[in-house]
Protein backbone atom coordinates (compact mmCIF):
# COMPACT_ATOMS: atom_id res chain seq x y z
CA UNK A 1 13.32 -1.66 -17.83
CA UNK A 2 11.33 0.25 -20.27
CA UNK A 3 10.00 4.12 -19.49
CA UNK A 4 6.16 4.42 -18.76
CA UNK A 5 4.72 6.93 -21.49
CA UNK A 6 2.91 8.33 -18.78
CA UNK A 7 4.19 9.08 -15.25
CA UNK A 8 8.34 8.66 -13.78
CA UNK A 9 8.41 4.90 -12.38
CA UNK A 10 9.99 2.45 -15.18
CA UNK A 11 8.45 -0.49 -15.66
CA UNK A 12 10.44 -3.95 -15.77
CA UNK A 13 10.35 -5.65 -19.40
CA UNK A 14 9.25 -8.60 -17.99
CA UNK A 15 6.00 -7.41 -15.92
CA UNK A 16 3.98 -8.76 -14.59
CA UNK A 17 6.60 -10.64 -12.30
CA UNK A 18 3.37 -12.86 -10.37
CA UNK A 19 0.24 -14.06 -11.79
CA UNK A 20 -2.55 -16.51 -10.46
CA UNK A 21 -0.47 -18.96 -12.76
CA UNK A 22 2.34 -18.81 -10.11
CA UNK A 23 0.20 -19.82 -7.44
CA UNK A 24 0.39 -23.53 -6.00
CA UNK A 25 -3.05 -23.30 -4.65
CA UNK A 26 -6.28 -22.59 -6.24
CA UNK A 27 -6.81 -18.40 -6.68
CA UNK A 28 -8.19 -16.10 -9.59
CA UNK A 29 -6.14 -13.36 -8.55
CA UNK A 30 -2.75 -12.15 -7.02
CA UNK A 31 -2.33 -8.26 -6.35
CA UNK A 32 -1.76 -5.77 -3.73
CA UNK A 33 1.23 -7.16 -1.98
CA UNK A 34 3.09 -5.60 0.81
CA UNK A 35 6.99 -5.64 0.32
CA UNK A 36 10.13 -6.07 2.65
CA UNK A 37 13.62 -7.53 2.39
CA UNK A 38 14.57 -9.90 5.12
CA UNK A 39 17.54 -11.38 5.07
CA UNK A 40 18.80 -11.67 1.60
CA UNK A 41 15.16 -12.50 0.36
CA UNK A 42 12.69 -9.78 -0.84
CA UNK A 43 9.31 -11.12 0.73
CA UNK A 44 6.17 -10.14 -0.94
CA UNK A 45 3.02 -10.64 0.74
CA UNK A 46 0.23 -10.85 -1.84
CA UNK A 47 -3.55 -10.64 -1.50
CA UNK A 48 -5.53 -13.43 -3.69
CA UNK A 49 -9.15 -13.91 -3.94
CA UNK A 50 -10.29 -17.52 -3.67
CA UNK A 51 -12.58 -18.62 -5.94
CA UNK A 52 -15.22 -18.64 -3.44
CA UNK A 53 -14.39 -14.70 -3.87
CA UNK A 54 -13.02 -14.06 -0.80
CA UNK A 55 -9.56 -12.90 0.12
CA UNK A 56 -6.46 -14.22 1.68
CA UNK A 57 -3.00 -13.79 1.95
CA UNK A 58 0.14 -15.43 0.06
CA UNK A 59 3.58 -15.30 0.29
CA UNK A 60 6.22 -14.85 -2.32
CA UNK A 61 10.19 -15.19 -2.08
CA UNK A 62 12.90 -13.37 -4.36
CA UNK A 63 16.49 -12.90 -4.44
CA UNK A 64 16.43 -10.51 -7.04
CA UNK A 65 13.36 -8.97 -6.77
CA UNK A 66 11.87 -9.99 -9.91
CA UNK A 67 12.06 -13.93 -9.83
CA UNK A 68 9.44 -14.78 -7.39
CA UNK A 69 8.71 -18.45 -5.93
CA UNK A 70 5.12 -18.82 -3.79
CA UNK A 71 5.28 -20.59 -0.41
CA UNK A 72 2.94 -23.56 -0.87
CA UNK A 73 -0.03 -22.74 1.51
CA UNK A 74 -1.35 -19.56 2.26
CA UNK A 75 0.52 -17.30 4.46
CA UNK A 76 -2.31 -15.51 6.23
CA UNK A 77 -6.18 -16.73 6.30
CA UNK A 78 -9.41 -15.72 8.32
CA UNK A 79 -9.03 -16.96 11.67
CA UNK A 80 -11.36 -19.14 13.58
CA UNK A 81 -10.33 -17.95 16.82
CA UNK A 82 -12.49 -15.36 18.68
CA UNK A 83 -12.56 -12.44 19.04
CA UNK A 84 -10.90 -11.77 15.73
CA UNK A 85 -12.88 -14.44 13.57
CA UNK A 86 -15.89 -12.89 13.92
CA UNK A 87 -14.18 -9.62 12.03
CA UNK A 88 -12.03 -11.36 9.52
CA UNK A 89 -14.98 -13.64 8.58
CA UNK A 90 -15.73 -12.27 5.11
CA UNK A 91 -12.08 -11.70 3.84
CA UNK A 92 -8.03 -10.38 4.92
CA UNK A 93 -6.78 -7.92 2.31
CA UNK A 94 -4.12 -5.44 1.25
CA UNK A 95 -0.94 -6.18 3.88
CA UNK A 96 1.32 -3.35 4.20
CA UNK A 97 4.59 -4.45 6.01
CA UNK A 98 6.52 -2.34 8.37
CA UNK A 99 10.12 -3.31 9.92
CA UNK A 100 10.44 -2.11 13.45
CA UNK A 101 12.13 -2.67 16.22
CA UNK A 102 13.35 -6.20 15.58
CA UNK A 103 9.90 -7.18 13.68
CA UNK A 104 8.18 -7.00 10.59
CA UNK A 105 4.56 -5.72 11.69
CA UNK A 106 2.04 -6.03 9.19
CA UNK A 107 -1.27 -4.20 8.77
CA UNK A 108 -3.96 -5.62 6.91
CA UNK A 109 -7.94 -5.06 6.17
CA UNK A 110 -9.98 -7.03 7.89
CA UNK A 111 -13.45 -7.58 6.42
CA UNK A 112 -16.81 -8.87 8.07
CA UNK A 113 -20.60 -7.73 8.05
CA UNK A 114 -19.24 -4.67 10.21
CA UNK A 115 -17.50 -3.68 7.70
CA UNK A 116 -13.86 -3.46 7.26
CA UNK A 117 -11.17 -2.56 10.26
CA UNK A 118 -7.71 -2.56 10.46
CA UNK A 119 -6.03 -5.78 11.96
CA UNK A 120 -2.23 -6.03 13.08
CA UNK A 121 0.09 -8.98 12.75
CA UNK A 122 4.26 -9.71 13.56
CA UNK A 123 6.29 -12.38 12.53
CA UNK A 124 10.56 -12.08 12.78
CA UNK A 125 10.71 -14.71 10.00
CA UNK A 126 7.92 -14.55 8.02
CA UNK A 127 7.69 -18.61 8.84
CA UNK A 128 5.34 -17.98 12.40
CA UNK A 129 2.97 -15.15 12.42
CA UNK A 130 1.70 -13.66 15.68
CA UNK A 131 -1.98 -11.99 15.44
CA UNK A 132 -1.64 -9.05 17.81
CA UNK A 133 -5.30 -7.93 17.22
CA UNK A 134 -7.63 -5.02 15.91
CA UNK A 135 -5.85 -1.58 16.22
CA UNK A 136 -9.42 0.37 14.57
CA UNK A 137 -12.69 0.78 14.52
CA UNK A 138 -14.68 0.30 11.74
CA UNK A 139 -14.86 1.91 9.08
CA UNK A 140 -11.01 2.26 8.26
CA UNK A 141 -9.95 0.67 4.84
CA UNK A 142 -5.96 1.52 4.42
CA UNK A 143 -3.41 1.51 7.23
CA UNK A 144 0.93 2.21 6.74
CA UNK A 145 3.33 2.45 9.92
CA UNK A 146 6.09 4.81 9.83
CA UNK A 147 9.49 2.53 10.30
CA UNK A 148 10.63 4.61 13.40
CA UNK A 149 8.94 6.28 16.62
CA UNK A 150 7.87 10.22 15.79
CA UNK A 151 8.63 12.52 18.64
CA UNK A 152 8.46 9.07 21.32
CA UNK A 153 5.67 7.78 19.42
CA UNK A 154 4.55 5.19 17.00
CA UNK A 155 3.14 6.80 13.62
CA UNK A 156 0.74 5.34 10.92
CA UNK A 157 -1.11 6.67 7.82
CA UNK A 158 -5.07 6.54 8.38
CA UNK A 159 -7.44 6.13 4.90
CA UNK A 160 -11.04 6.30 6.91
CA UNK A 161 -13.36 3.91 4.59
CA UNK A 162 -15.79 7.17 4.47
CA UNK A 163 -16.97 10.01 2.22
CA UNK A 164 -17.28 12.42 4.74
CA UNK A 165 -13.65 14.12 4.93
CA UNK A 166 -13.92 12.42 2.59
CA UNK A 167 -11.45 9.48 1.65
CA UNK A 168 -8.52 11.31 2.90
CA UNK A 169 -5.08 10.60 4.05
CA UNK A 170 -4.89 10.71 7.77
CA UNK A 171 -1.94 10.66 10.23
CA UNK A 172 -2.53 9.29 13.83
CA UNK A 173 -0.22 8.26 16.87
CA UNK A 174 0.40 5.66 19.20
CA UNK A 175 2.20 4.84 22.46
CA UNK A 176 2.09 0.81 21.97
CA UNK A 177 0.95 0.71 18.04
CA UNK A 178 -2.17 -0.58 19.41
CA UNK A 179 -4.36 2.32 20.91
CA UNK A 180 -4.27 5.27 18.45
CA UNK A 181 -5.36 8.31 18.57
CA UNK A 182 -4.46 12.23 18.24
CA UNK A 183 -5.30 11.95 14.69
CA UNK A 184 -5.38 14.86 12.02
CA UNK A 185 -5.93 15.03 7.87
CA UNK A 186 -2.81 15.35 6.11
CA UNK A 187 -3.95 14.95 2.06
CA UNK A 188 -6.95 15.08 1.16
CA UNK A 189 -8.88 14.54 -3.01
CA UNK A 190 -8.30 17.61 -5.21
CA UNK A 191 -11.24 19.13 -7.49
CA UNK A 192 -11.38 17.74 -11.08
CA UNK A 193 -7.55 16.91 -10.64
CA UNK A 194 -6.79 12.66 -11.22
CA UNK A 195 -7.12 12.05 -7.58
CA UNK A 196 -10.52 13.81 -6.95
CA UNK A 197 -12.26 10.90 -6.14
CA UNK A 198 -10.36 9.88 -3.25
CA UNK A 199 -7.05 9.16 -2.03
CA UNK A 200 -5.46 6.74 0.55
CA UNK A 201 -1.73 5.54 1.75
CA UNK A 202 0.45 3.11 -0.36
CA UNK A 203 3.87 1.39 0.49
CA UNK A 204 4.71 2.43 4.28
CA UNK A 205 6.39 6.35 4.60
CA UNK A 206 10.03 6.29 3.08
CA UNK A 207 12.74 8.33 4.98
CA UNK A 208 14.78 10.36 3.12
CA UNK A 209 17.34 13.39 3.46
CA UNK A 210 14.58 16.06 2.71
CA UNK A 211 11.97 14.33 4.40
CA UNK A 212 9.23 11.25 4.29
CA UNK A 213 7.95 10.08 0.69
CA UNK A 214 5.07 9.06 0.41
CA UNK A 215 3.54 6.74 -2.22
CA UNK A 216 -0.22 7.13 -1.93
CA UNK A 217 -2.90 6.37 -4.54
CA UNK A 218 -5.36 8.47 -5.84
CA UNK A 219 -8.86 8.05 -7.61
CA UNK A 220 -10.88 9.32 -10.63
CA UNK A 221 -14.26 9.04 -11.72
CA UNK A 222 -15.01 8.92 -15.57
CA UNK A 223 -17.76 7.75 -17.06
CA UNK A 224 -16.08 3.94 -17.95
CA UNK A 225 -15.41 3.62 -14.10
CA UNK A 226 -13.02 4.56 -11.78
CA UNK A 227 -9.83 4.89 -12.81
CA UNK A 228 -6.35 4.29 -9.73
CA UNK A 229 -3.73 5.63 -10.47
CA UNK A 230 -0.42 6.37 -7.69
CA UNK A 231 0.92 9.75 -7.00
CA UNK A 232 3.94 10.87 -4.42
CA UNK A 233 4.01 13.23 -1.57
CA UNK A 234 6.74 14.52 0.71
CA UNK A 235 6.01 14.89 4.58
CA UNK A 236 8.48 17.01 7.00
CA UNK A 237 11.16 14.82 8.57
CA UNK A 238 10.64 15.80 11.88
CA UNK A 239 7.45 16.59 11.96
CA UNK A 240 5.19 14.67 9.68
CA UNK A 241 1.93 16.34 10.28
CA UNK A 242 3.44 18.56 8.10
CA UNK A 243 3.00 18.26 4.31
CA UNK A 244 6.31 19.61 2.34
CA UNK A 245 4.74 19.01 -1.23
CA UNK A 246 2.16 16.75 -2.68
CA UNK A 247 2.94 16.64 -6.55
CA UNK A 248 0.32 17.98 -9.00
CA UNK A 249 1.49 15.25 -11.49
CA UNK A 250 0.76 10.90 -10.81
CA UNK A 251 3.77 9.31 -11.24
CA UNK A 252 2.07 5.95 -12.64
CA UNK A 253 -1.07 5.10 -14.46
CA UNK A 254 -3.14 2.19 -16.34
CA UNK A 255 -0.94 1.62 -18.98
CA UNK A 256 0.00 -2.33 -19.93
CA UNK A 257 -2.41 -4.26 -21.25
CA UNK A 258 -2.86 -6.41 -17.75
CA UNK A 259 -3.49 -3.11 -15.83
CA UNK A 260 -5.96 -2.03 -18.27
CA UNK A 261 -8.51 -4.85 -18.80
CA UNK A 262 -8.24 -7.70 -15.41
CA UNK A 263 -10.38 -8.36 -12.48
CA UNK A 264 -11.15 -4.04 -11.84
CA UNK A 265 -10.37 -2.22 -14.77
CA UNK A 266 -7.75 0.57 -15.06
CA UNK A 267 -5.91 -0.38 -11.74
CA UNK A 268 -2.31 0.54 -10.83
CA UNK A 269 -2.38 0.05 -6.65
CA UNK A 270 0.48 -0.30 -4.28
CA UNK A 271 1.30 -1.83 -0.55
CA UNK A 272 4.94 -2.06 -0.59
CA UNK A 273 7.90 -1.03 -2.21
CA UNK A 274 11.66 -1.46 -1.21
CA UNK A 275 14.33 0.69 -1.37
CA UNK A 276 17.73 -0.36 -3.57
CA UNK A 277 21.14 1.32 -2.66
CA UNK A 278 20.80 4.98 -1.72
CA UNK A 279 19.04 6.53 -5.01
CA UNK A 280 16.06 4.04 -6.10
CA UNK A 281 12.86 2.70 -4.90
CA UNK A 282 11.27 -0.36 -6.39
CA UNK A 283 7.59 -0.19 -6.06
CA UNK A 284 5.54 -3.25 -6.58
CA UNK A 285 1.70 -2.46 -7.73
CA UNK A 286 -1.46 -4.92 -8.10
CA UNK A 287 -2.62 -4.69 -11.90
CA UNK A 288 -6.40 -4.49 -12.60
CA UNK A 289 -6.45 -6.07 -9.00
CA UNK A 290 -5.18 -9.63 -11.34
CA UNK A 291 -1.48 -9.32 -11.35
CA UNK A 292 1.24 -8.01 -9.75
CA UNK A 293 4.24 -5.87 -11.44
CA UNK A 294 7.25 -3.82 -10.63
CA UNK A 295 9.09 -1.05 -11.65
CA UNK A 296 11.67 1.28 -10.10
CA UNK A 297 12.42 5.01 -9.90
CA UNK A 298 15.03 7.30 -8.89
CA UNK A 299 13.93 8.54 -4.94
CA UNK A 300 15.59 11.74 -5.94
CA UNK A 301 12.75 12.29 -9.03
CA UNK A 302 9.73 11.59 -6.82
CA UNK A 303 10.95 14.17 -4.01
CA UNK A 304 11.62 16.66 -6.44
CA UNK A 305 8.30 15.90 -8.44
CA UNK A 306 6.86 16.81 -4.75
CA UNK A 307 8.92 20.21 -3.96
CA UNK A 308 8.77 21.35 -7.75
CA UNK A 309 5.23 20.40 -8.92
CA UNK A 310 2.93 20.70 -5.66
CA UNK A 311 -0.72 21.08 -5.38
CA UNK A 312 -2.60 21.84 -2.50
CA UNK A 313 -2.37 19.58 0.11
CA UNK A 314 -5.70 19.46 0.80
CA UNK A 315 -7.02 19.63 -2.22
CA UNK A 316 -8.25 23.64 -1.97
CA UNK A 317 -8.90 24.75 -5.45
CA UNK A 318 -5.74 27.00 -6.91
């Protein structure tokens, strides 16, 4: 590992751990994975455009969580099965994976001329993969389940594709992970701060003894683009409407040379990260939307970097 210059996560020697290279099939990118372990495998499922530009899914196997070997098809393309073809026509992107109640439920962005919705998927061996349907309307762009009901419930974080809140965090609930509803804004863009632009949910909501971290990224507008960068915020254990802390400082930014210069420019984005022993995460981030790397921090850092370092939740001026 080697310490980022700029942020708390430290970055393997070796990034970035999967490239296009890697891929047995035909794809100019590989980024934005969702991560789980199941079994003794760490599973990372990757979004790749094809070179006709459009999205699908891949799969990617590791033992140790750096070493990755690509299934040889696709994991996860646009169905041609009504209803859900006519909604998945243009692309699937941006899995998040969730394990619950004896499944892995995945959440992914589903992308047509109606713009983009929320889709939901299960598979118990990542081998079959059962399409369970649409679980929003459009125009919803980023979607993470909670691990564990909430109060009875089913949870998720909400990123409405829409400048009106605008591009906040949202939490909702659900009483069969398909109907959702009772929803509220938990995080929204701070003024001239590195997440002004907008802000939306990362890896799925990490339990922990002071409550649920949160890896979310966050936005900024220069005049060279838009620059991503991720952040960390700490929601109350049991009650996670609440916000506990969202920390003032990002905890990774653009820094290698294959998250500065790729597909997008000055990218560091996230869908999954896994936890290892008590004490560390190991986040796994798309780079310029070409590459994918890891790195790992301790859990104990980002909670504190939440309780010690907050800024307003939603993103009142101080």
């Amino acid at each position: 590992m080697h310490a980022s210059a700029r942020g708390v996560i430290e970055r393997w020697k070796d990034n970035p751990v999967l490239t296009p290279d890697d891929v047995p099939y035909p794809v100019e990118t590989v980024h934005n994975a969702g991560a789980v372990r199941c079994g003794d495998e760490i599973v990372l499922l990757f979004r790749a455009h094809r070179r006709s530009g459009r999205s699908i899914l891949g799969l990617a196997r590791s033992r140790d969580g750096v070493t990755f070997t690509v299934d040889p098809e696709p994991w996860l393309v646009p169905t041609d099965d009504p209803p859900l073809a006519e909604y998945e026509r243009f692309g699937v992107e941006d899995p998040r994976i969730t394990p619950l109640e004896g499944a892995y439920w995945i959440t992914y962005s589903a992308y047509s001329r109606h713009g983009v919705r929320i889709a939901l998927a299960r598979t118990r061996d990542f081998r079959r993969v059962e399409r369970v349907g649409l679980v929003s309307q459009a125009d919803m762009r980023n979607v993470a389940l909670f691990p564990e009901k909430i109060g009875g419930r089913y949870a998720r974080l909400d990123r409405p594709h829409s400048g009106i809140a605008p591009w906040s965090i949202w939490i909702s609930f659900s009483p069969d992970l398909v109907h959702w509803g009772d929803s509220r804004r938990l995080i929204a863009p701070a003024p001239y701060h590195w997440d002004e632009m907008k802000v939306g949910p990362g890896a799925p909501p990490i339990r922990t003894p002071r409550g649920w971290l949160v890896i979310y990224h966050g936005v900024f507008e220069t005049m060279d683009g838009a620059v991503y960068r991720l952040g960390a915020a700490l929601l109350d254990p049991e009650d996670p409407t609440r916000v506990v802390g969202v920390a003032d400082d990002w905890i990774l930014a653009p820094e290698d040379p294959w998250e500065v210069t790729g597909y997008v420019h000055n990218v560091v984005f996230t869908c999954g990260a896994v936890t290892e022993g008590d004490d560390r995460l190991r986040l796994y981030w798309g780079g310029a939307d070409q590459v994918i790397c890891t790195g790992t921090a301790r859990i104990d850092d980002l909670v504190e970097l939440c309780l010690t370092r907050p800024r307003p939740a939603l993103g009142d001026p101080a």
